[in-house]
C-alpha atoms as a PDB file:
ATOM      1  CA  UNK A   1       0.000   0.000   0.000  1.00  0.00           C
ATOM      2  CA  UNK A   2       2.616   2.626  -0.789  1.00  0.00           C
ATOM      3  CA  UNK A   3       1.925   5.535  -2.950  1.00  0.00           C
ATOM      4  CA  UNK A   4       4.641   6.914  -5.794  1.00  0.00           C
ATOM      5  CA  UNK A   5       6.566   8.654  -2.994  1.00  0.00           C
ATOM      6  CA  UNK A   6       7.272   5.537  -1.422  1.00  0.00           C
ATOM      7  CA  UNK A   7       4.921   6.197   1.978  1.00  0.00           C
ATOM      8  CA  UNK A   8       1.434   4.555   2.860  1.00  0.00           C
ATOM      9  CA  UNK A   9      -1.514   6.224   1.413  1.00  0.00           C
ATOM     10  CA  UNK A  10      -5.207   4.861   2.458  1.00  0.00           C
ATOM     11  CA  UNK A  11      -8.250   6.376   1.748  1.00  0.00           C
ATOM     12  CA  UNK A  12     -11.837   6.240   3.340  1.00  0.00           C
ATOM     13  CA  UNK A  13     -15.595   7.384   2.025  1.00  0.00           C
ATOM     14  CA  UNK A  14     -17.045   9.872   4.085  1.00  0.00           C
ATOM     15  CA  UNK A  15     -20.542   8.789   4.058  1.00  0.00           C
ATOM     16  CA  UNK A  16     -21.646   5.189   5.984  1.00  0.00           C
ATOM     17  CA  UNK A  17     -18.241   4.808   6.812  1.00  0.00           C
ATOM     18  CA  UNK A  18     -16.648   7.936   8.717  1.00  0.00           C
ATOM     19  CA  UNK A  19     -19.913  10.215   8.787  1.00  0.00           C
ATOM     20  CA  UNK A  20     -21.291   7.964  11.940  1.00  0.00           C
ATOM     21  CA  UNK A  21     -18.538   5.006  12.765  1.00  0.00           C
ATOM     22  CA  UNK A  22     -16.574   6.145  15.216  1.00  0.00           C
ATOM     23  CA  UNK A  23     -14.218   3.136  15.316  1.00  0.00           C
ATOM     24  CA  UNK A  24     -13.289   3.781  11.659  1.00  0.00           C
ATOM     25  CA  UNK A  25     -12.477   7.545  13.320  1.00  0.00           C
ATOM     26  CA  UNK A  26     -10.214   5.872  15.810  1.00  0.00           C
ATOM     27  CA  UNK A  27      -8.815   3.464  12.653  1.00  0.00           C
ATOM     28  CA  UNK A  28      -7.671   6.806  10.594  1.00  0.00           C
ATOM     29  CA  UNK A  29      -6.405   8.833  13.891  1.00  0.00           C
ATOM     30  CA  UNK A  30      -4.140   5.659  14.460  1.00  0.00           C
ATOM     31  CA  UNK A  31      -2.789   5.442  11.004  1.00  0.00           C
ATOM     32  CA  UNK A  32      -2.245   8.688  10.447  1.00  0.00           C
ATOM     33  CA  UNK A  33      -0.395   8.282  14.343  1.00  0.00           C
ATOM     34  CA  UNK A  34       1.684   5.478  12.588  1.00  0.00           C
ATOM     35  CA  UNK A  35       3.108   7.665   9.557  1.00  0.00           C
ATOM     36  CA  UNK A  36       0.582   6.671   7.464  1.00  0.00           C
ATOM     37  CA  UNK A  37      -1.227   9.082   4.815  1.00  0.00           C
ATOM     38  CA  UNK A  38      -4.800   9.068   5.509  1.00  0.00           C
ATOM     39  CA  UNK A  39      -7.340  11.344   2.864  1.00  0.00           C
ATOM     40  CA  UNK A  40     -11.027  10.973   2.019  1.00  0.00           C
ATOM     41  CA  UNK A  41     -12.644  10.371  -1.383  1.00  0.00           C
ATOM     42  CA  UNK A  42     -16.379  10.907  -1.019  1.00  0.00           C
ATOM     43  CA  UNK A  43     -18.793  11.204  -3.907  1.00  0.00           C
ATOM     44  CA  UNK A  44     -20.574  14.317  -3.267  1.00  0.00           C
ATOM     45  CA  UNK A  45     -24.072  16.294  -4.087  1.00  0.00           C
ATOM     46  CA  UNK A  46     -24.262  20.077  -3.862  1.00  0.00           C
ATOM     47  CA  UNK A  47     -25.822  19.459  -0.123  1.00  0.00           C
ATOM     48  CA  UNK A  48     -23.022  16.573   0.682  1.00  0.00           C
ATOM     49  CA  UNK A  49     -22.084  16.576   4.643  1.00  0.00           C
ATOM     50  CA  UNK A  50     -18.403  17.006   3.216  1.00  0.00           C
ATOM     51  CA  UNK A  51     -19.135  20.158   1.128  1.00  0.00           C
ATOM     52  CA  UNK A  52     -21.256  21.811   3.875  1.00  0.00           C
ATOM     53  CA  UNK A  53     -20.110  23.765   7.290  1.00  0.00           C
ATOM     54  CA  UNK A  54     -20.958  21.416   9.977  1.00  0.00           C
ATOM     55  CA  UNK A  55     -18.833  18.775   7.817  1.00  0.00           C
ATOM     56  CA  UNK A  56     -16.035  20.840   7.705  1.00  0.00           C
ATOM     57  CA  UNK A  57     -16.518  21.306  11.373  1.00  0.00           C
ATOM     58  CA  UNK A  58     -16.708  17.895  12.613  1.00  0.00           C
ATOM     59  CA  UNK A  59     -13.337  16.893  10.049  1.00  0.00           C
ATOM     60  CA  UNK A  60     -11.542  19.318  11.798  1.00  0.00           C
ATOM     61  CA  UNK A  61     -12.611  18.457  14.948  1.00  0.00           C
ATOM     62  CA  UNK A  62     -11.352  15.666  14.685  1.00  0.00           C
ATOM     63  CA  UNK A  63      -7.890  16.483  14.593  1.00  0.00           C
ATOM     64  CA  UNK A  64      -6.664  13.788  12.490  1.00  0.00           C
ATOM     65  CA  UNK A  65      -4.448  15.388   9.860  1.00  0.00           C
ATOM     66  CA  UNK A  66      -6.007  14.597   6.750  1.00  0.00           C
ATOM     67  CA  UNK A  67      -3.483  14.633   3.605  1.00  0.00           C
ATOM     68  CA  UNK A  68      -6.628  15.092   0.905  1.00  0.00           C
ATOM     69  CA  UNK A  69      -9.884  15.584   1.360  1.00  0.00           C
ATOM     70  CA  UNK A  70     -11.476  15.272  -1.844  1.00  0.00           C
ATOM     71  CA  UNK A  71     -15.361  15.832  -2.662  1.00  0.00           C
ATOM     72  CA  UNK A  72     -16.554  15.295  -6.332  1.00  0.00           C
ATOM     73  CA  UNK A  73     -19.841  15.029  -8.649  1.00  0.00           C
ATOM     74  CA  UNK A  74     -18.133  13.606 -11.773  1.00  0.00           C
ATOM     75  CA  UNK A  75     -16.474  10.805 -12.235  1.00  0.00           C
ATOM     76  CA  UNK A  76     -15.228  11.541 -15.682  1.00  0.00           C
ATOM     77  CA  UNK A  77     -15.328   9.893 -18.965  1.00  0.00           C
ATOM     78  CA  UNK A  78     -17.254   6.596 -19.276  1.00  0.00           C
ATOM     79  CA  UNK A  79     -14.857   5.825 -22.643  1.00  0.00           C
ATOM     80  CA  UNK A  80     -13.141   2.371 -22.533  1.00  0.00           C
ATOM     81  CA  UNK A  81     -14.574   1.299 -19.079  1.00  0.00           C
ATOM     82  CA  UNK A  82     -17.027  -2.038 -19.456  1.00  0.00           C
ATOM     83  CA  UNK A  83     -19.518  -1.895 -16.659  1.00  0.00           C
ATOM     84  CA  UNK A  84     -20.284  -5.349 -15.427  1.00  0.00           C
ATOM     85  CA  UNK A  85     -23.833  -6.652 -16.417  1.00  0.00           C
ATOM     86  CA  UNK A  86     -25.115  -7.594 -12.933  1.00  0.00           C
ATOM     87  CA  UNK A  87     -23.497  -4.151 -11.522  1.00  0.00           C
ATOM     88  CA  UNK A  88     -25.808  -0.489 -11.201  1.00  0.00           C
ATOM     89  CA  UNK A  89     -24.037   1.878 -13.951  1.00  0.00           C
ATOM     90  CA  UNK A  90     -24.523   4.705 -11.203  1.00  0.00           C
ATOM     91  CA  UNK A  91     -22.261   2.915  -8.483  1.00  0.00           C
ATOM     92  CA  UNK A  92     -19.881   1.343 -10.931  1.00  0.00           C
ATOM     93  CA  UNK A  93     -19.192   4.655 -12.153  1.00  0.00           C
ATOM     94  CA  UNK A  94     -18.836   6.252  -8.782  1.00  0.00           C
ATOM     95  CA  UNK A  95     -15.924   3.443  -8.066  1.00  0.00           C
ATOM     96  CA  UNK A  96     -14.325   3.975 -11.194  1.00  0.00           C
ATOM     97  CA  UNK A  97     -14.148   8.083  -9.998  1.00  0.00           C
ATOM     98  CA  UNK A  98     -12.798   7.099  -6.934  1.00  0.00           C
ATOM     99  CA  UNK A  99     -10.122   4.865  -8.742  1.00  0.00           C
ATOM    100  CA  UNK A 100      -9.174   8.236 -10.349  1.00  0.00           C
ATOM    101  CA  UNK A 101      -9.060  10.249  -7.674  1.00  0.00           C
ATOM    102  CA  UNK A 102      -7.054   7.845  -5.312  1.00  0.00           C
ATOM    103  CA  UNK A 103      -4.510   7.415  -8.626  1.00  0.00           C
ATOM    104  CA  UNK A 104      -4.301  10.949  -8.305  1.00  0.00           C
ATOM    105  CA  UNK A 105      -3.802  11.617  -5.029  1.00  0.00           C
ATOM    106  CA  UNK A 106      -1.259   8.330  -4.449  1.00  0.00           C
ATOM    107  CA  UNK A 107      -2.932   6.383  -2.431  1.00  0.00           C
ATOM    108  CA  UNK A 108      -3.492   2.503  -3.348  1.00  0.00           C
ATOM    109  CA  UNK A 109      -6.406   1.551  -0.292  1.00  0.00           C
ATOM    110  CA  UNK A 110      -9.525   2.563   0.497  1.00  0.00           C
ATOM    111  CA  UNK A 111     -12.636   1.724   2.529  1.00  0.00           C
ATOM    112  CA  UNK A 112     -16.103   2.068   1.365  1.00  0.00           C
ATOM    113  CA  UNK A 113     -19.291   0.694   2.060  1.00  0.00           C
ATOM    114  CA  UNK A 114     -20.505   0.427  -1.192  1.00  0.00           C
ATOM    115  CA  UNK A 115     -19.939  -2.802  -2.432  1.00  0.00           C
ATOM    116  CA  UNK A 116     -20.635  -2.012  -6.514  1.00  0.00           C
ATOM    117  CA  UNK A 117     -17.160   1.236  -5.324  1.00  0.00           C
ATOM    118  CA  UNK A 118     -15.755  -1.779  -3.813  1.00  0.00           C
ATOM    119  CA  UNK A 119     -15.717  -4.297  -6.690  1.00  0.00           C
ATOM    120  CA  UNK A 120     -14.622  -1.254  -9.111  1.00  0.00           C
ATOM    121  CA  UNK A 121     -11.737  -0.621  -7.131  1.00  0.00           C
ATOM    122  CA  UNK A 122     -10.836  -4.240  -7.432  1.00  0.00           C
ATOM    123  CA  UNK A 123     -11.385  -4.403 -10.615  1.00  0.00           C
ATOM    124  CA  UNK A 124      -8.957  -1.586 -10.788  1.00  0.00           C
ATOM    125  CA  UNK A 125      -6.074  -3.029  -9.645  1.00  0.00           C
ATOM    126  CA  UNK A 126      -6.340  -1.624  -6.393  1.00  0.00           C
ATOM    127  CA  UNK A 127      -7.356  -2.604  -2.727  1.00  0.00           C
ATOM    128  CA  UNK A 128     -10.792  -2.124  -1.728  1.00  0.00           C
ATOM    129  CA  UNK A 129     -11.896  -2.977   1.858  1.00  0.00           C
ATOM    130  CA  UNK A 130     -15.991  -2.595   2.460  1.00  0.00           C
ATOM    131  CA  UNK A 131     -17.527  -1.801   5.368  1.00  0.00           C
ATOM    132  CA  UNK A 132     -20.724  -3.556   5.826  1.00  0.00           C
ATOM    133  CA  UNK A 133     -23.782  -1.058   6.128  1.00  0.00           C
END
């Protein structure tokens, strides 16, 4: 799990998995504690809990020191990328974003709780860990 720089990089979704799990809070604070880089790649509508104040609020509260936190609404061209059959376009899609962003951004891990994120991130190449809803 080391990024291009040669130093962990792991990822989490903000929503079902750090919005209201506070042992997934205590699972970032202690990897970031280790040396690890810890960032979150969340799918986000105009009204996401990311995007607003009290979001922002309860990150920083927190006081774990993010590297990235990364909120987006597109997740880019659809050219070249075969959607499984049995899997919802929608989520697929949103995985594939994510894939993009964490190839971005370094980091080669993430946790979700989307299981259709989770399989695209597989499918990716890279490691996907869900968190059951």
């Amino acid at each position: 799990m080391k990024d291009k720089y040669g130093s962990e990089h792991i990822a989490f979704d903000w929503g079902g998995v750090l919005s209201d799990r506070p042992l997934m809070w205590f699972l970032a604070d202690n990897l970031s504690f280790c040396g690890i880089k810890v960032s979150i790649i969340s799918w986000c509508g105009p009204n996401d809990a990311v995007r607003s104040q009290e979001g922002k609020d309860r990150l920083a509260e927190s006081g774990i020191p993010w590297s990235n936190i990364i909120g987006f609404d597109q997740y880019g061209s659809e050219d070249g990328i075969i959607v499984p059959a049995d899997a919802p376009r929608f989520d697929y899609m949103v995985g594939i974003g994510k894939v993009r962003k964490m190839r971005e951004i370094g980091a080669t891990a993430i946790f979700d709780d989307n299981p259709w994120v989770v399989r695209a991130v597989q499918d990716s190449g890279l490691q996907a860990l869900q968190v059951i809803r």
